[in-house]
PDB file of N, CA and C in Angstrom:
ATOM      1  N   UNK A   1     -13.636  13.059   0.913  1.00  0.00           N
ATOM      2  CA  UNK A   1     -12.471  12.187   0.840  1.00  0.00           C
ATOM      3  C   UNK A   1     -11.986  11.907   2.251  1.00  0.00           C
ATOM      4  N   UNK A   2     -11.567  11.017   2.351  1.00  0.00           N
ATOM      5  CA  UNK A   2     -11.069  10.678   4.039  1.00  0.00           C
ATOM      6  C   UNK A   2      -9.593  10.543   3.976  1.00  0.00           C
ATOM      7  N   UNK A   3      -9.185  11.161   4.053  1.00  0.00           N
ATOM      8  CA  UNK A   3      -7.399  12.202   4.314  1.00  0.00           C
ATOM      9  C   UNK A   3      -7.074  11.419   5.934  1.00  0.00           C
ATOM     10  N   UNK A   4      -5.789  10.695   5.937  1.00  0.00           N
ATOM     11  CA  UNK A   4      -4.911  10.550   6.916  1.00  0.00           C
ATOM     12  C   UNK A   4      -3.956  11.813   6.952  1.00  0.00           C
ATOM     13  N   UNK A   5      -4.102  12.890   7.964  1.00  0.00           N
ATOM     14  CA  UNK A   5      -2.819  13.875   7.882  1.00  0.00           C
ATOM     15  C   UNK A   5      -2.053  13.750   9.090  1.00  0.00           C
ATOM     16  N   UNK A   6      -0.710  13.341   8.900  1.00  0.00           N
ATOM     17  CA  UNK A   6       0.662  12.790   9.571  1.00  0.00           C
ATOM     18  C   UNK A   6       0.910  13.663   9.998  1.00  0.00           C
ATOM     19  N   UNK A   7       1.175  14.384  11.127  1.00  0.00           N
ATOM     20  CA  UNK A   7       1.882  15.587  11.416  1.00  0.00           C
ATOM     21  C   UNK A   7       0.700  16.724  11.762  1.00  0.00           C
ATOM     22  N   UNK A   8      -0.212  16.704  12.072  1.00  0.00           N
ATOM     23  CA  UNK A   8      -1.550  17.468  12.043  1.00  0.00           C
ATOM     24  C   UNK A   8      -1.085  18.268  13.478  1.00  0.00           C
ATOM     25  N   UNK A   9      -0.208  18.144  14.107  1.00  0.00           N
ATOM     26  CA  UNK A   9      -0.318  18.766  15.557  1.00  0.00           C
ATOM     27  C   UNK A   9       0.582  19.962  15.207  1.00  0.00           C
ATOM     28  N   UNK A  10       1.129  20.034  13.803  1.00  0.00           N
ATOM     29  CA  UNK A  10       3.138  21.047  14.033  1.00  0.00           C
ATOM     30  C   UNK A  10       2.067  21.905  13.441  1.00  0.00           C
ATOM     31  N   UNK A  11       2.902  23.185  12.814  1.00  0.00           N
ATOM     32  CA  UNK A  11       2.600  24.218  12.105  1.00  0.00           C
ATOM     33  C   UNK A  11       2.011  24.288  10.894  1.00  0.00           C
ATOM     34  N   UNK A  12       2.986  23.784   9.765  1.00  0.00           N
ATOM     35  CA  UNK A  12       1.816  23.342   8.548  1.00  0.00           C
ATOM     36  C   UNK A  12       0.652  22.921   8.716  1.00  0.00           C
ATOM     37  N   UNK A  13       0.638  21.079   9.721  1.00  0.00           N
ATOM     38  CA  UNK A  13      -0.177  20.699   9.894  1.00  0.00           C
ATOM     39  C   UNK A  13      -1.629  21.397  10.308  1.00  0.00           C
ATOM     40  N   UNK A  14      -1.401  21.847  11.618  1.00  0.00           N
ATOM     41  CA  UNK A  14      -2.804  22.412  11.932  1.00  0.00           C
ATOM     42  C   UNK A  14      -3.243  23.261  11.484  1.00  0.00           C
ATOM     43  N   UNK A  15      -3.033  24.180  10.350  1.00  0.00           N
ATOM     44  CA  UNK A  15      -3.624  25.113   9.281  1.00  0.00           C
ATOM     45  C   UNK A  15      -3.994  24.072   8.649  1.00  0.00           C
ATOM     46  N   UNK A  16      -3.709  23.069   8.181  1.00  0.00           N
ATOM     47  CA  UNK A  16      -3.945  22.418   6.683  1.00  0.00           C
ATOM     48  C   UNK A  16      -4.964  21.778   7.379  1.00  0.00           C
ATOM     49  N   UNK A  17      -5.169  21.260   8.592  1.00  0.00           N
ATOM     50  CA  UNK A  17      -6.508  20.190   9.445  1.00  0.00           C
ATOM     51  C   UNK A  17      -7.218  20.903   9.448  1.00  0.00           C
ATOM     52  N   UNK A  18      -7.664  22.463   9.910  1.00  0.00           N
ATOM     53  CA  UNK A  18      -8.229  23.251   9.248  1.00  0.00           C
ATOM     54  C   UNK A  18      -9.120  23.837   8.129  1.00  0.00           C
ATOM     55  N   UNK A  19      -7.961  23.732   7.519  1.00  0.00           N
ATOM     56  CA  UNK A  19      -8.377  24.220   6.177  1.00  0.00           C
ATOM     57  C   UNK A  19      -9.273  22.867   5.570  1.00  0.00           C
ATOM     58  N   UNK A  20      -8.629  21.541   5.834  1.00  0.00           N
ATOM     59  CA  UNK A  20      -9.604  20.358   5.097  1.00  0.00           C
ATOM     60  C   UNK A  20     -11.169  20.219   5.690  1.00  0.00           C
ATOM     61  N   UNK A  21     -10.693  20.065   6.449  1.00  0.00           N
ATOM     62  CA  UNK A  21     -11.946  20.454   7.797  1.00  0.00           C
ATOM     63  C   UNK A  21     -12.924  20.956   7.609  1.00  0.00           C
ATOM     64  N   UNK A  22     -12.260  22.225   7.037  1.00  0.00           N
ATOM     65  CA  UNK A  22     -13.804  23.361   6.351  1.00  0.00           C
ATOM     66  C   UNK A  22     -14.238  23.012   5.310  1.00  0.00           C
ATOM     67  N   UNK A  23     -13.129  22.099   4.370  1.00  0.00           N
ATOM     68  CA  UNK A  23     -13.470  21.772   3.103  1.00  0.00           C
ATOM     69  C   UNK A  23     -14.489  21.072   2.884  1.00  0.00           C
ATOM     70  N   UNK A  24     -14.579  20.369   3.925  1.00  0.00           N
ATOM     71  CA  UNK A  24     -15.591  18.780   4.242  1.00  0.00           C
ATOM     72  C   UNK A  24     -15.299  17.783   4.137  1.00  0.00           C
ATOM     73  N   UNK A  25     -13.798  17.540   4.086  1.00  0.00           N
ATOM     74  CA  UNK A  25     -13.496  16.264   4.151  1.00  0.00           C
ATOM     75  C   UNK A  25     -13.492  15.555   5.374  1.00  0.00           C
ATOM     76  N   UNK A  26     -13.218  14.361   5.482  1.00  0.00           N
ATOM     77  CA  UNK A  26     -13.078  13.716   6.426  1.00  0.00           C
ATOM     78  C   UNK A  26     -11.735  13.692   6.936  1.00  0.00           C
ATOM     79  N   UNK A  27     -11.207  14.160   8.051  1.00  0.00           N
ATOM     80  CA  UNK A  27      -9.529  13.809   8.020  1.00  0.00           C
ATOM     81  C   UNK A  27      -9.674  13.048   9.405  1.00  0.00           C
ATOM     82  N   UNK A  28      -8.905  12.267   9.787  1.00  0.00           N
ATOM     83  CA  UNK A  28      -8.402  11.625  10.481  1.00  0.00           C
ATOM     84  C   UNK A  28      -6.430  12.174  10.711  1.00  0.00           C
ATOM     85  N   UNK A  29      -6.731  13.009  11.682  1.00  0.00           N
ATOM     86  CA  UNK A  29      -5.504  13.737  12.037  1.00  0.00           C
ATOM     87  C   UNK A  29      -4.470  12.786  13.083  1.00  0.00           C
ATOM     88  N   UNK A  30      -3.330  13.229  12.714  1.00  0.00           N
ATOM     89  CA  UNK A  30      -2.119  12.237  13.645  1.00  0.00           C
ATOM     90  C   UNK A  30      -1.400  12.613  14.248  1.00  0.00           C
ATOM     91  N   UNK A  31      -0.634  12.421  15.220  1.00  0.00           N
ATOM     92  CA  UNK A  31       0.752  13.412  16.394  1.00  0.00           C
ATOM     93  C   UNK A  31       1.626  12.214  16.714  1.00  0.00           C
ATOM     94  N   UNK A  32       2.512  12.245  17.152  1.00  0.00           N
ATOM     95  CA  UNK A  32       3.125  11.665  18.216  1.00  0.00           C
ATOM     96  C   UNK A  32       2.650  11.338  19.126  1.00  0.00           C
ATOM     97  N   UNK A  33       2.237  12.819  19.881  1.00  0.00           N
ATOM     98  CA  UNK A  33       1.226  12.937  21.137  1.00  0.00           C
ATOM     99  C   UNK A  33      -0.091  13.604  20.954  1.00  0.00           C
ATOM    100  N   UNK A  34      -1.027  13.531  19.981  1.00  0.00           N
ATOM    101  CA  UNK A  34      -2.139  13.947  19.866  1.00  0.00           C
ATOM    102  C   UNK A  34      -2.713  14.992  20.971  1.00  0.00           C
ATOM    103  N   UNK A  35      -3.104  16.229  20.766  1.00  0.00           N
ATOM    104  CA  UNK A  35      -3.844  16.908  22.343  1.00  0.00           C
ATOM    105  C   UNK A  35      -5.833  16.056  22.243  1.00  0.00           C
ATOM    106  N   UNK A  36      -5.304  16.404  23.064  1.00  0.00           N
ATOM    107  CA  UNK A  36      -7.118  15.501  23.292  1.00  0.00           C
ATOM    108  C   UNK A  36      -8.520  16.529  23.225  1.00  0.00           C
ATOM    109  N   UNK A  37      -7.633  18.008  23.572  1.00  0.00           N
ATOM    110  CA  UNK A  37      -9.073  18.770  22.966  1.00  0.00           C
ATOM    111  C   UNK A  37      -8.510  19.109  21.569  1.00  0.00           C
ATOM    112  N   UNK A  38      -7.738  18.865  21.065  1.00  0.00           N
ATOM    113  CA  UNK A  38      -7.784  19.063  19.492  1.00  0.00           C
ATOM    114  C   UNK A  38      -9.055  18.554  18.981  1.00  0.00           C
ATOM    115  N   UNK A  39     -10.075  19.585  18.158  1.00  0.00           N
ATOM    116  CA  UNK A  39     -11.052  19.268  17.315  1.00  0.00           C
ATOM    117  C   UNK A  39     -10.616  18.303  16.668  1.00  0.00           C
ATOM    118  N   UNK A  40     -11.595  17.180  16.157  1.00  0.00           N
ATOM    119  CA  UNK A  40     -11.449  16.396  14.759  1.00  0.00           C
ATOM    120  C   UNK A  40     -11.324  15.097  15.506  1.00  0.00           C
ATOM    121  N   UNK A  41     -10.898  14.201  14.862  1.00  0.00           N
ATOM    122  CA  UNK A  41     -10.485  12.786  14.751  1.00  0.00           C
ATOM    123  C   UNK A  41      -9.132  12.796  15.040  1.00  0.00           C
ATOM    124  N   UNK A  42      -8.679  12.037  16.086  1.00  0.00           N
ATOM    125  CA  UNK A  42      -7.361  11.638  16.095  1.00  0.00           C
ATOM    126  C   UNK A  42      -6.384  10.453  16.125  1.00  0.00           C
ATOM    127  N   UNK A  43      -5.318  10.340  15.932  1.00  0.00           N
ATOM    128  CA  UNK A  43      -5.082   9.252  16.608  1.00  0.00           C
ATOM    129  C   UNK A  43      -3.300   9.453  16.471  1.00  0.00           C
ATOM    130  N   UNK A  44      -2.883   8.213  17.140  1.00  0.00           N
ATOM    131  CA  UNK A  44      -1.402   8.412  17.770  1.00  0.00           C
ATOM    132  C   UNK A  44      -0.567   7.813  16.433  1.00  0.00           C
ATOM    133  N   UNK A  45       0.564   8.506  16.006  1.00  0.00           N
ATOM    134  CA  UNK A  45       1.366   8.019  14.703  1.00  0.00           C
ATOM    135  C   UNK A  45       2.985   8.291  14.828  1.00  0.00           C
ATOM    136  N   UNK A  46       3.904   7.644  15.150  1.00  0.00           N
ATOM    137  CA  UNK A  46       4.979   8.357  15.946  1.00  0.00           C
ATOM    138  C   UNK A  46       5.821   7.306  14.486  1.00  0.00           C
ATOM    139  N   UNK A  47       6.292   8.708  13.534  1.00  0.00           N
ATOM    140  CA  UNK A  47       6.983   7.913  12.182  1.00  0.00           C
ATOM    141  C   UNK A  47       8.342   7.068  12.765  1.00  0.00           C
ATOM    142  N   UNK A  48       8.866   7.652  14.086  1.00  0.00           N
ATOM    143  CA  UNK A  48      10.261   6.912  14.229  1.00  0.00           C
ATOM    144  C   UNK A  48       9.715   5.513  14.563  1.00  0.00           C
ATOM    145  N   UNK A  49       8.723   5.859  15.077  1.00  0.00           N
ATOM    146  CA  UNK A  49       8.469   3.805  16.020  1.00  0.00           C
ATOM    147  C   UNK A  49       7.781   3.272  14.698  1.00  0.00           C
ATOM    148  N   UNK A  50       7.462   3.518  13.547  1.00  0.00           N
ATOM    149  CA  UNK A  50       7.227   3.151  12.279  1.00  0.00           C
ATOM    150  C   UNK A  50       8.300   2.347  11.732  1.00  0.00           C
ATOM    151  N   UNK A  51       9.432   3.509  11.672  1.00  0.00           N
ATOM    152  CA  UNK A  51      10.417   3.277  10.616  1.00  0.00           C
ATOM    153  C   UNK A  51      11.270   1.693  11.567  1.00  0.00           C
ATOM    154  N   UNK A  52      10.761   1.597  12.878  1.00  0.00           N
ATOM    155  CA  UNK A  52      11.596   0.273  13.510  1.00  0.00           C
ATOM    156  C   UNK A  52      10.456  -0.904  13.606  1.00  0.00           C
ATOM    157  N   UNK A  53       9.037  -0.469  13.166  1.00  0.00           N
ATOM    158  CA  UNK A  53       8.009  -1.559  13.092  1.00  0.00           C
ATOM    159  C   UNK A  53       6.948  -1.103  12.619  1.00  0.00           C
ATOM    160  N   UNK A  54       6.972  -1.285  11.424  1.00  0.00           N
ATOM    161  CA  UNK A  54       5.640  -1.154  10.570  1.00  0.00           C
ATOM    162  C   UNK A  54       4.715  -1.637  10.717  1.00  0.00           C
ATOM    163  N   UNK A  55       4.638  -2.537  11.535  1.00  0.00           N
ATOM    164  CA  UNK A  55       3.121  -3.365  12.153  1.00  0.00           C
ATOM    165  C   UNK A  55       2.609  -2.220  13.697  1.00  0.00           C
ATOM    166  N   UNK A  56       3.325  -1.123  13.718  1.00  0.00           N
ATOM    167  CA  UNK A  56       3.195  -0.121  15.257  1.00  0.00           C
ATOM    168  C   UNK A  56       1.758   0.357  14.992  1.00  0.00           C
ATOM    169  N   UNK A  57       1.564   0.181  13.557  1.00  0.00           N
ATOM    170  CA  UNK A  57       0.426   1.587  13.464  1.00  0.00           C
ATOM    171  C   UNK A  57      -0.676   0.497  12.793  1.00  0.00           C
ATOM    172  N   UNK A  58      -1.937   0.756  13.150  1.00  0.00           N
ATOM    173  CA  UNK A  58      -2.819  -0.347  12.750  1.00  0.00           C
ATOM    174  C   UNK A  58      -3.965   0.832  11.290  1.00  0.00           C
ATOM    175  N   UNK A  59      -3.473   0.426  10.147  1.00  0.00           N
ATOM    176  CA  UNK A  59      -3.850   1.156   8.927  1.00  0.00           C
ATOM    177  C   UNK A  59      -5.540   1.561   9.252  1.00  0.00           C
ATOM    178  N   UNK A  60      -5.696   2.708   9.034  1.00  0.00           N
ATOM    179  CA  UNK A  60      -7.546   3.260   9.060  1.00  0.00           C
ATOM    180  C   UNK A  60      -8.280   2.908   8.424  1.00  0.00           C
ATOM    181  N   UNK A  61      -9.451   2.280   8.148  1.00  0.00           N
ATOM    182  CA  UNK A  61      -9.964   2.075   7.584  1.00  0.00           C
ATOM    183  C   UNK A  61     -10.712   3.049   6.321  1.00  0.00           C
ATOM    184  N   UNK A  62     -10.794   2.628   5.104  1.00  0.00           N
ATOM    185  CA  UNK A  62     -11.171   4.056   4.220  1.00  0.00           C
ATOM    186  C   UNK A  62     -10.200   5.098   3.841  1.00  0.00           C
ATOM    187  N   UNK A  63      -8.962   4.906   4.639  1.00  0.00           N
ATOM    188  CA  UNK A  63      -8.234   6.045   3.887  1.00  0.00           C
ATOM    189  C   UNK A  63      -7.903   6.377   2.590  1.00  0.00           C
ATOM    190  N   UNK A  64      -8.163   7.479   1.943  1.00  0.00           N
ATOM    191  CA  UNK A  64      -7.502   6.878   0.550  1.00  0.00           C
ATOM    192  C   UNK A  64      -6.595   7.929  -0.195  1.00  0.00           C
ATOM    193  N   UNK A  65      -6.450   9.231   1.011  1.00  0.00           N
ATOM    194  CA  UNK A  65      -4.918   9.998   0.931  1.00  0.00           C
ATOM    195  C   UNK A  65      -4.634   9.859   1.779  1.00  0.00           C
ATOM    196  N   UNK A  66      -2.822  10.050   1.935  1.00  0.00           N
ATOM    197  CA  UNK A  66      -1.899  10.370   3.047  1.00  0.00           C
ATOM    198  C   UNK A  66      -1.480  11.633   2.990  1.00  0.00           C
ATOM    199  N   UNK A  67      -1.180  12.612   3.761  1.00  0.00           N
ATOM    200  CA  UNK A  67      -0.997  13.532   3.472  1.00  0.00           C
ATOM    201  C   UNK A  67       0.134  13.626   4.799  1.00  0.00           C
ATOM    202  N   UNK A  68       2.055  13.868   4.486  1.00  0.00           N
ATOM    203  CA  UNK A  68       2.632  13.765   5.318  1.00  0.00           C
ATOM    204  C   UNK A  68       3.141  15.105   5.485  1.00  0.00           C
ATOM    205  N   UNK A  69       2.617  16.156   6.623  1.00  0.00           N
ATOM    206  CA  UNK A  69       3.161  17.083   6.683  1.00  0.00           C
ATOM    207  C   UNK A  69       3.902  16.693   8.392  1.00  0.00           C
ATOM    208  N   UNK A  70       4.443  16.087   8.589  1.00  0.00           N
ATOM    209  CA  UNK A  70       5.140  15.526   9.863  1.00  0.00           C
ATOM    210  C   UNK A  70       6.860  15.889   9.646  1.00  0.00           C
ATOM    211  N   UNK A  71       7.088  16.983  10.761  1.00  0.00           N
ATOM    212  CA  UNK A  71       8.724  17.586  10.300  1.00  0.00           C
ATOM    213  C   UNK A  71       9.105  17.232  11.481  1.00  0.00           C
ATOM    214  N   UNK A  72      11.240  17.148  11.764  1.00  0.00           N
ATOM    215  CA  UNK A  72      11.641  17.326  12.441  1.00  0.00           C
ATOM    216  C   UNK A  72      12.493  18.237  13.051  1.00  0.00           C
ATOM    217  N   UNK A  73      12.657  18.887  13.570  1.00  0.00           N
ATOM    218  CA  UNK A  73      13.405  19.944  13.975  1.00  0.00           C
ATOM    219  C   UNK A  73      14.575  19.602  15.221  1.00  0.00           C
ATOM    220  N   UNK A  74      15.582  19.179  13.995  1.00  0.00           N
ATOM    221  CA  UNK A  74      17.033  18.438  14.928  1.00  0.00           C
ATOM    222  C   UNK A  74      18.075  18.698  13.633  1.00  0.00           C
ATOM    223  N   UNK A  75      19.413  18.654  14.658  1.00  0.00           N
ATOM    224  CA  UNK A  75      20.464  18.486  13.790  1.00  0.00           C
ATOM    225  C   UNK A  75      21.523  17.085  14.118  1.00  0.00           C
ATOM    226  N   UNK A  76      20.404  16.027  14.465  1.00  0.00           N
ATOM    227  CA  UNK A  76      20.949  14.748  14.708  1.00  0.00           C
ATOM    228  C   UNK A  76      20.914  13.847  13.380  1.00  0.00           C
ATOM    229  N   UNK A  77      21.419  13.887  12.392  1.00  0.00           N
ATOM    230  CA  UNK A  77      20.991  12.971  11.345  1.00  0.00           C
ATOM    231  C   UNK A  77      20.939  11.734  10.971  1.00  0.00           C
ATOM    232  N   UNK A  78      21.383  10.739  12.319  1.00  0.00           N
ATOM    233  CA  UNK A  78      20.831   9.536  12.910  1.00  0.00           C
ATOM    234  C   UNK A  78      19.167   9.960  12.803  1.00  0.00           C
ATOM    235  N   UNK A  79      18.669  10.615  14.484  1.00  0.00           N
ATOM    236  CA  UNK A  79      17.430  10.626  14.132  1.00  0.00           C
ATOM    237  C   UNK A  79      16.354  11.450  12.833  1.00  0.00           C
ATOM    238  N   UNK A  80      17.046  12.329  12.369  1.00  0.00           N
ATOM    239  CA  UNK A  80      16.378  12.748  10.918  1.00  0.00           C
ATOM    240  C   UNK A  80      15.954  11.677   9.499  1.00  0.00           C
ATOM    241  N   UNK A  81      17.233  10.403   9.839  1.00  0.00           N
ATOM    242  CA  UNK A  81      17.325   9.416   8.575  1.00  0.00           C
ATOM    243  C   UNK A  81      15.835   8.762   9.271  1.00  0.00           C
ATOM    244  N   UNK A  82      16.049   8.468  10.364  1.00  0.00           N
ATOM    245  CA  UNK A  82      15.062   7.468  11.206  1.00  0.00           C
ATOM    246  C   UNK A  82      13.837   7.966  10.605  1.00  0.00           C
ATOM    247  N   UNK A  83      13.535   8.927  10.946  1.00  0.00           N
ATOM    248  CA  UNK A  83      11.688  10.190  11.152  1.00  0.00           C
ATOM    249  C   UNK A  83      11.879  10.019   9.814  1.00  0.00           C
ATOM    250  N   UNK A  84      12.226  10.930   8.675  1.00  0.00           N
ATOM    251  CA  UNK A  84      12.158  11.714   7.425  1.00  0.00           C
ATOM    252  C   UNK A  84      12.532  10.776   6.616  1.00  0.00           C
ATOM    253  N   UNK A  85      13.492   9.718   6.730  1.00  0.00           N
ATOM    254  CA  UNK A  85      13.507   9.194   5.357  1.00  0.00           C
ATOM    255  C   UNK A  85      13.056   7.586   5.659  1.00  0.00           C
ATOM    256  N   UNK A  86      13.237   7.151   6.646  1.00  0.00           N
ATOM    257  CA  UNK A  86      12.898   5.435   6.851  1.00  0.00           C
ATOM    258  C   UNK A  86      11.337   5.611   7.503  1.00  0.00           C
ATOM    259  N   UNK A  87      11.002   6.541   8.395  1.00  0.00           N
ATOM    260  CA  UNK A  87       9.500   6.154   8.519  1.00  0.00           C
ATOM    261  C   UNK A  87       8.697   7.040   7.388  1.00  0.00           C
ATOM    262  N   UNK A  88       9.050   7.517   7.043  1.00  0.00           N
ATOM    263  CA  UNK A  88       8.234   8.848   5.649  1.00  0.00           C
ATOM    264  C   UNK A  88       7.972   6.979   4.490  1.00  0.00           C
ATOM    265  N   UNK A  89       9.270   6.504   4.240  1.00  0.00           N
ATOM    266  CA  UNK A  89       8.986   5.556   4.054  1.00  0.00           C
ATOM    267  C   UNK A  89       7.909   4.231   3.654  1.00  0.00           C
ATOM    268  N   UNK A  90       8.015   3.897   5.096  1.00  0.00           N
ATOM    269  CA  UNK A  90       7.222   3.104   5.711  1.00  0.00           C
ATOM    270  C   UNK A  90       5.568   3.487   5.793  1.00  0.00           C
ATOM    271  N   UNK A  91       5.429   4.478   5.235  1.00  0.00           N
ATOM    272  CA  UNK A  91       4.305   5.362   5.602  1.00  0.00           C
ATOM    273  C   UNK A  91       4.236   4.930   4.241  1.00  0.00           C
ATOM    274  N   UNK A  92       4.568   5.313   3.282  1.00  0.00           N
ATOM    275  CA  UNK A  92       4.171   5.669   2.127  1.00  0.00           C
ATOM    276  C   UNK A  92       4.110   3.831   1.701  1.00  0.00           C
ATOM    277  N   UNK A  93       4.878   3.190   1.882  1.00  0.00           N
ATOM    278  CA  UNK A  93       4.966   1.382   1.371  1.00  0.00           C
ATOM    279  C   UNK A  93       3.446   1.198   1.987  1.00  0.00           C
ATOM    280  N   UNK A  94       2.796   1.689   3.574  1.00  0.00           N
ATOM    281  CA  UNK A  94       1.394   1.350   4.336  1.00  0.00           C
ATOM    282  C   UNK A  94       0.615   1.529   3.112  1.00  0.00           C
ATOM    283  N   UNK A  95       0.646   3.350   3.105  1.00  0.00           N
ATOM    284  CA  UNK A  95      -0.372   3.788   2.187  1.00  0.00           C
ATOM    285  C   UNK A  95      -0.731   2.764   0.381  1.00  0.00           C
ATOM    286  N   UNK A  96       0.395   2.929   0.221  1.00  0.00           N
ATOM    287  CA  UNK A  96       0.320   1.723  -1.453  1.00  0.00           C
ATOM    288  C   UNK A  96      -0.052   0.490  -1.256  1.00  0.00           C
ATOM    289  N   UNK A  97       0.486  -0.439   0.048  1.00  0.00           N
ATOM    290  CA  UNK A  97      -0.359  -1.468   0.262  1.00  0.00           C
ATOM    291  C   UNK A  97      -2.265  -1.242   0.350  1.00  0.00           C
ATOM    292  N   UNK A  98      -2.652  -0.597   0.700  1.00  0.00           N
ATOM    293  CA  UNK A  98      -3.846  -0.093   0.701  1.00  0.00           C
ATOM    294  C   UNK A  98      -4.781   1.036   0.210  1.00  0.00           C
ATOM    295  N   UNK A  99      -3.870   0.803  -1.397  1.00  0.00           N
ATOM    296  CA  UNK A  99      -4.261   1.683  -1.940  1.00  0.00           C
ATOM    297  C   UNK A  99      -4.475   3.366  -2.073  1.00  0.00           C
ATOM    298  N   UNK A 100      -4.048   3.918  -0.872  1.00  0.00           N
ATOM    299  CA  UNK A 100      -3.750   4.893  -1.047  1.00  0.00           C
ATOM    300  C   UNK A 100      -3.163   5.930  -1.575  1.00  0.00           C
ATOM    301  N   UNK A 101      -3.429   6.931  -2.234  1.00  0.00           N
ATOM    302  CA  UNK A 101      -2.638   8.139  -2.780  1.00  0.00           C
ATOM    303  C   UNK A 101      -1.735   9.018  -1.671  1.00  0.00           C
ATOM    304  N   UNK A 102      -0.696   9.205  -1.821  1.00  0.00           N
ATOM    305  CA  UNK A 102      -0.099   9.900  -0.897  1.00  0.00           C
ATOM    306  C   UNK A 102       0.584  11.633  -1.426  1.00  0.00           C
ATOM    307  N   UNK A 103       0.510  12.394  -0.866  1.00  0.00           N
ATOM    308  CA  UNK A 103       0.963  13.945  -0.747  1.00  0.00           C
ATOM    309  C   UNK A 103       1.680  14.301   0.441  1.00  0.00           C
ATOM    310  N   UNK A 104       3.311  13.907   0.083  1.00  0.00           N
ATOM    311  CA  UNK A 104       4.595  14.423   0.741  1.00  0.00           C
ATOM    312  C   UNK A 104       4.057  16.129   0.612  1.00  0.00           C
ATOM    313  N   UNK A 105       4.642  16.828   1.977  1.00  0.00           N
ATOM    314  CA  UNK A 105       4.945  18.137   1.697  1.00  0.00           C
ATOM    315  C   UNK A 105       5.708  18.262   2.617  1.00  0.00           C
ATOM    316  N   UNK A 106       6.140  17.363   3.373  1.00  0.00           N
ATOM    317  CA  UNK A 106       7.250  17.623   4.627  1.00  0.00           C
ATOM    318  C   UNK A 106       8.693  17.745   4.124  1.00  0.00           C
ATOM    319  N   UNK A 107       9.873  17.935   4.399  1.00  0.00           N
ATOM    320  CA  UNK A 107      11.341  17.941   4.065  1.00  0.00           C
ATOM    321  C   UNK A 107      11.569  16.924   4.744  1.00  0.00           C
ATOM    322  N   UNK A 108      12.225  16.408   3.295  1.00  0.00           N
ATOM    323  CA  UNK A 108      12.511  14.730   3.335  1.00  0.00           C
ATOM    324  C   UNK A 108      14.243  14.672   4.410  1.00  0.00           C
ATOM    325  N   UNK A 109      14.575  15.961   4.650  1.00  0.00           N
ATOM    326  CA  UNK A 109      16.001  16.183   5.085  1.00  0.00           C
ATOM    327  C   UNK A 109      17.100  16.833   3.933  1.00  0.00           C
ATOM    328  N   UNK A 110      17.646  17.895   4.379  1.00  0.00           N
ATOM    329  CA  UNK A 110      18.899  18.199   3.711  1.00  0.00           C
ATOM    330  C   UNK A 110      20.449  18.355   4.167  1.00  0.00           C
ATOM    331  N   UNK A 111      20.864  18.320   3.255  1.00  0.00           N
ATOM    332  CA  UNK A 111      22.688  18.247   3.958  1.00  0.00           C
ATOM    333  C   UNK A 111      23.074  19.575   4.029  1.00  0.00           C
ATOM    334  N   UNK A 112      23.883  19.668   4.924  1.00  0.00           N
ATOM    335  CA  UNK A 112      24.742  20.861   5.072  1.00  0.00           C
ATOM    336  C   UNK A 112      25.265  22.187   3.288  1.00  0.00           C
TER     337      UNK A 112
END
């Protein structure tokens, strides 16, 4: 299966790139800032510059899960709405335009 995973650079993420990895899938892993000796496939996915232009990210070819484990760790909830709920979003409207299945496991944000 060829897996887009959002967030592949944080903590969840790079266990789970990993773990697919061994599985045999194909993933095509994503960061903000991608490291460049990170094993695998990469490429650059920054959900805030999403959630202000959905044309930022040019869709992969073949994908046919999303898998968004992409978190933020702030107590700004300007930028939390931005990341977690308007580009999580925008991600997910990409993925359905192109058929994709998508698997949230990130926190969409909570209130006090």
């Amino acid at each position: 299966m060829r897996i887009l995973l959002v967030g592949a650079g944080g903590f969840i993420g790079r266990h789970l790139h990993a773990a697919l990895r061994a599985a045999s899938h194909r993933v095509l892993a994503s960061a903000r800032r991608p490291d460049p000796a990170a094993p695998g496939d990469w490429c650059r996915l920054d959900l805030a510059e999403l959630a202000r232009d959905p044309q930022a990210f040019v869709w992969p070819e073949g994908v046919e899960l999303v898998i968004n484990a992409a978190g933020l760790l702030s107590t700004d909830g300007k930028q939390l709405h931005e990341v977690q709920h308007r580009g999580a979003c925008a991600l997910f409207e990409l993925a359905a335009a192109h058929g994709a299945r998508v698997l949230q496991i990130s926190a969409l944000g909570a209130e006090p």
